[in-house]
C-alpha atoms as a PDB file:
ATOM      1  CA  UNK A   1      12.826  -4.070  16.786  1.00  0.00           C
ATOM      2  CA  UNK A   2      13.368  -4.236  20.510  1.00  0.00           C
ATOM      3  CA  UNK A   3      13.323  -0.539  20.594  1.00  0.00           C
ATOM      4  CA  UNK A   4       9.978  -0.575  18.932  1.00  0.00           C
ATOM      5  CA  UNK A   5       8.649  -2.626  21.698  1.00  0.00           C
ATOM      6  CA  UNK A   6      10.227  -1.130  24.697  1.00  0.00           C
ATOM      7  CA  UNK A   7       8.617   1.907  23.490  1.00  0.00           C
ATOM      8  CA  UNK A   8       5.790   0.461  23.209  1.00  0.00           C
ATOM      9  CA  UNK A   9       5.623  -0.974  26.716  1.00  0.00           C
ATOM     10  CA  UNK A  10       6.686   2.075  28.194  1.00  0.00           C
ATOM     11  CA  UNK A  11       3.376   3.567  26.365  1.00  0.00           C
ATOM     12  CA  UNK A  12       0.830   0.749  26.854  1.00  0.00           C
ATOM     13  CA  UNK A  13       1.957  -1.577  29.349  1.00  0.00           C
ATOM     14  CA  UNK A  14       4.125  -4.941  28.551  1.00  0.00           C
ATOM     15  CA  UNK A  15       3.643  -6.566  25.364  1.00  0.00           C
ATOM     16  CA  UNK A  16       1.088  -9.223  27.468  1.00  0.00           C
ATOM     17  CA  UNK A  17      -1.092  -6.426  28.317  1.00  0.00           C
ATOM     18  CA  UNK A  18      -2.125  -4.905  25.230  1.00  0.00           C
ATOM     19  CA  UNK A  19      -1.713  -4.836  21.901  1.00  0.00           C
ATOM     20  CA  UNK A  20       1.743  -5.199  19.765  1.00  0.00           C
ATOM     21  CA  UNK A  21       2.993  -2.126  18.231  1.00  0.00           C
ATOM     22  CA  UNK A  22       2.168  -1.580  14.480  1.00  0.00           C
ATOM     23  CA  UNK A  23       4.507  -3.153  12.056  1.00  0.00           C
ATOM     24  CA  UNK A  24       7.022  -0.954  10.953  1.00  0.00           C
ATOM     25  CA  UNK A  25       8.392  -2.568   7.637  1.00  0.00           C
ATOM     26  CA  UNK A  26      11.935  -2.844   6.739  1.00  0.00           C
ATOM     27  CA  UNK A  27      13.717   0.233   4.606  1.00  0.00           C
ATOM     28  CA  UNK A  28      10.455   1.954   4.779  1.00  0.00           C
ATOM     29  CA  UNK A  29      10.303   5.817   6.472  1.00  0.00           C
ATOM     30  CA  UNK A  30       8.732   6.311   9.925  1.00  0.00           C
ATOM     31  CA  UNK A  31       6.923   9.102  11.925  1.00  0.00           C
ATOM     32  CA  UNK A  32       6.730   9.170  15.670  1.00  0.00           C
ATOM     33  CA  UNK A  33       3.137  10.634  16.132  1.00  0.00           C
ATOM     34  CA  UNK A  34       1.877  12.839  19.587  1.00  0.00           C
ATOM     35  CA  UNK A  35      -1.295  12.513  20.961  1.00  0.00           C
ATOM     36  CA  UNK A  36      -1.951  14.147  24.098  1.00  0.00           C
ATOM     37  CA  UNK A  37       1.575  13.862  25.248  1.00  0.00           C
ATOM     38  CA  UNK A  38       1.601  10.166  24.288  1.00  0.00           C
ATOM     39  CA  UNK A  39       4.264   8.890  20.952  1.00  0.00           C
ATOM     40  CA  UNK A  40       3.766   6.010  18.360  1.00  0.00           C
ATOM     41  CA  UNK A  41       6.224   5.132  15.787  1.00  0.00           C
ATOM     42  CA  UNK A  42       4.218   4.276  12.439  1.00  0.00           C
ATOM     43  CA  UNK A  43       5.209   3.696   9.295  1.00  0.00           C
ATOM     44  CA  UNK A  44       4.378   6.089   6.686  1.00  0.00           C
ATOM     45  CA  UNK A  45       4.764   4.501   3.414  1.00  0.00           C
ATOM     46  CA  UNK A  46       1.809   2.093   4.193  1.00  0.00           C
ATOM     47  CA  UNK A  47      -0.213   5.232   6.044  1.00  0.00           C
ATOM     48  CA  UNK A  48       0.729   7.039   2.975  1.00  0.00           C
ATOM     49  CA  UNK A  49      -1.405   4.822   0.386  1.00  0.00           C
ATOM     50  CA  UNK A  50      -4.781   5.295   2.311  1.00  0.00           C
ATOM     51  CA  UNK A  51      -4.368   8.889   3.598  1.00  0.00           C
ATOM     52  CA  UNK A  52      -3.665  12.192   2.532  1.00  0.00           C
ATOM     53  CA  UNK A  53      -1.805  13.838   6.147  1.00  0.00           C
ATOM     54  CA  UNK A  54       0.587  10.930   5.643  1.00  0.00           C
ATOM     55  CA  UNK A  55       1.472  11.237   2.124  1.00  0.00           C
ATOM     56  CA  UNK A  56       2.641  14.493   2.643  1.00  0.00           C
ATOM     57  CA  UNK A  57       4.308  13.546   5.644  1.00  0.00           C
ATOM     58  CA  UNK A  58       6.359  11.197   3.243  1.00  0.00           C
ATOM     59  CA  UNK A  59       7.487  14.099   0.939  1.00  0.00           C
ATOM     60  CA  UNK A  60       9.610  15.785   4.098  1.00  0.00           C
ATOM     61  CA  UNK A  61      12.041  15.145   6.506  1.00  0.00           C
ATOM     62  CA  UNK A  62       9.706  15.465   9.567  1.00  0.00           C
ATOM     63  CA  UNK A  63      10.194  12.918  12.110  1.00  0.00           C
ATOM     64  CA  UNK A  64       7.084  14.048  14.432  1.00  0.00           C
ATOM     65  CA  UNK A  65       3.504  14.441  13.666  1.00  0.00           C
ATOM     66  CA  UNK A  66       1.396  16.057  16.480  1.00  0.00           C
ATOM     67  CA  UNK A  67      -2.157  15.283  15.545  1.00  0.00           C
ATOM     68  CA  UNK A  68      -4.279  18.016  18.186  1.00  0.00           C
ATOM     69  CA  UNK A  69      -7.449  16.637  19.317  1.00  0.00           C
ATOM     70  CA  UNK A  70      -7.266  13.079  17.882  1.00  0.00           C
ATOM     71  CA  UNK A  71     -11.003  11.802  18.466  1.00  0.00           C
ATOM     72  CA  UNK A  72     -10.530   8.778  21.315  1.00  0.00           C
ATOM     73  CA  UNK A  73      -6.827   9.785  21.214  1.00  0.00           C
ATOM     74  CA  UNK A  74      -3.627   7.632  20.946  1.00  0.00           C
ATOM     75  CA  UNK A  75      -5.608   4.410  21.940  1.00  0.00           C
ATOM     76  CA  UNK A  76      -8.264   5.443  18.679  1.00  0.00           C
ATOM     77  CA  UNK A  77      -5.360   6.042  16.766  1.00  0.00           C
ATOM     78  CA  UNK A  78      -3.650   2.791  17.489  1.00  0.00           C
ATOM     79  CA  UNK A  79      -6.933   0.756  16.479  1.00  0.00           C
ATOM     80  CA  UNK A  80      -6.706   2.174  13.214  1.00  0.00           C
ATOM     81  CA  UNK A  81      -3.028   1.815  12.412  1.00  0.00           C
ATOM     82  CA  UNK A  82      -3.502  -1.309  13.588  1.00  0.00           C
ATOM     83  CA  UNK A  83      -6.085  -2.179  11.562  1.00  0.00           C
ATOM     84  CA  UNK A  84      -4.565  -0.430   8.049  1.00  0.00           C
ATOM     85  CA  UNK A  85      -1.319  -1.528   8.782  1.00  0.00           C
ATOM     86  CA  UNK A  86      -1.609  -5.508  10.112  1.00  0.00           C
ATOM     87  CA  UNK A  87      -5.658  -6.169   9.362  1.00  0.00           C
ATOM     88  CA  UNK A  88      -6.077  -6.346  13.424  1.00  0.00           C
ATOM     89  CA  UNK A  89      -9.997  -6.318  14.155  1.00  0.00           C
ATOM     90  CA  UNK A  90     -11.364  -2.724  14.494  1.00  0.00           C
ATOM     91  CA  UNK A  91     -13.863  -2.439  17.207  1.00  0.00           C
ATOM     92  CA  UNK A  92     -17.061  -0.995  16.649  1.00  0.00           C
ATOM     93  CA  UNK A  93     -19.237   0.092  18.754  1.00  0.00           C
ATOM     94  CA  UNK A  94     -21.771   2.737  21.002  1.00  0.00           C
ATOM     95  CA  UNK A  95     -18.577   3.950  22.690  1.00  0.00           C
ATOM     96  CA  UNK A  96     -16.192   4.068  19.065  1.00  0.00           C
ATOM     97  CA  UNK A  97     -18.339   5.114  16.016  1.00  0.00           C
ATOM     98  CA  UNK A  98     -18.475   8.697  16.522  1.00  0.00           C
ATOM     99  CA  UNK A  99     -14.919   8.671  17.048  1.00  0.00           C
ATOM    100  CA  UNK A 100     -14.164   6.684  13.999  1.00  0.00           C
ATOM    101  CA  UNK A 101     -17.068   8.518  11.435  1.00  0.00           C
ATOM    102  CA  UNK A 102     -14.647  11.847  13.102  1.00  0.00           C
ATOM    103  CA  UNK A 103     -11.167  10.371  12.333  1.00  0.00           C
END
């Protein structure tokens, strides 16, 4: 998974400054998804059992999934993935509820 996280440095900084990237599990399908010009690889079999956009995602072949107007954007998005994908903490907070309630 070095790709993974040279991706993900490139993105976010090395893997000491941030987060990890989301787990991507073995054998299962992948989505690269665009935020405001910024990419993360998830994996969309586990995105797939909790939302709707995702399990249709699974059904095709599409290997992007530009998501216009993300509330918080990619760093938002992360939290969540994050959070459905490896139980990381999800912040809550003035500054994140509206964006969350939105997503």
């Amino acid at each position: 998974h070095a790709s993974y996280a040279a991706m993900f440095s490139f993105f976010f900084g090395s893997s000491t400054d941030g987060p990890s990237p989301p787990t991507i599990r073995e054998g299962h399908k992948t989505v690269e998804v665009i935020i405001d010009d910024e990419r993360l690889q998830v994996d969309v079999d586990v995105l797939a059992e909790v939302s709707g956009l995702f399990l249709q995602i699974q059904s095709t072949d599409a290997k992007e999934c530009p998501l216009r107007d993300f509330p918080g954007g990619l760093d938002r998005f992360r939290g969540i993935v994050g959070f459905l994908i490896d139980s990381e903490t999800l912040v809550v907070g003035d500054e994140t509820v509206l964006d969350l309630l939105e997503a």
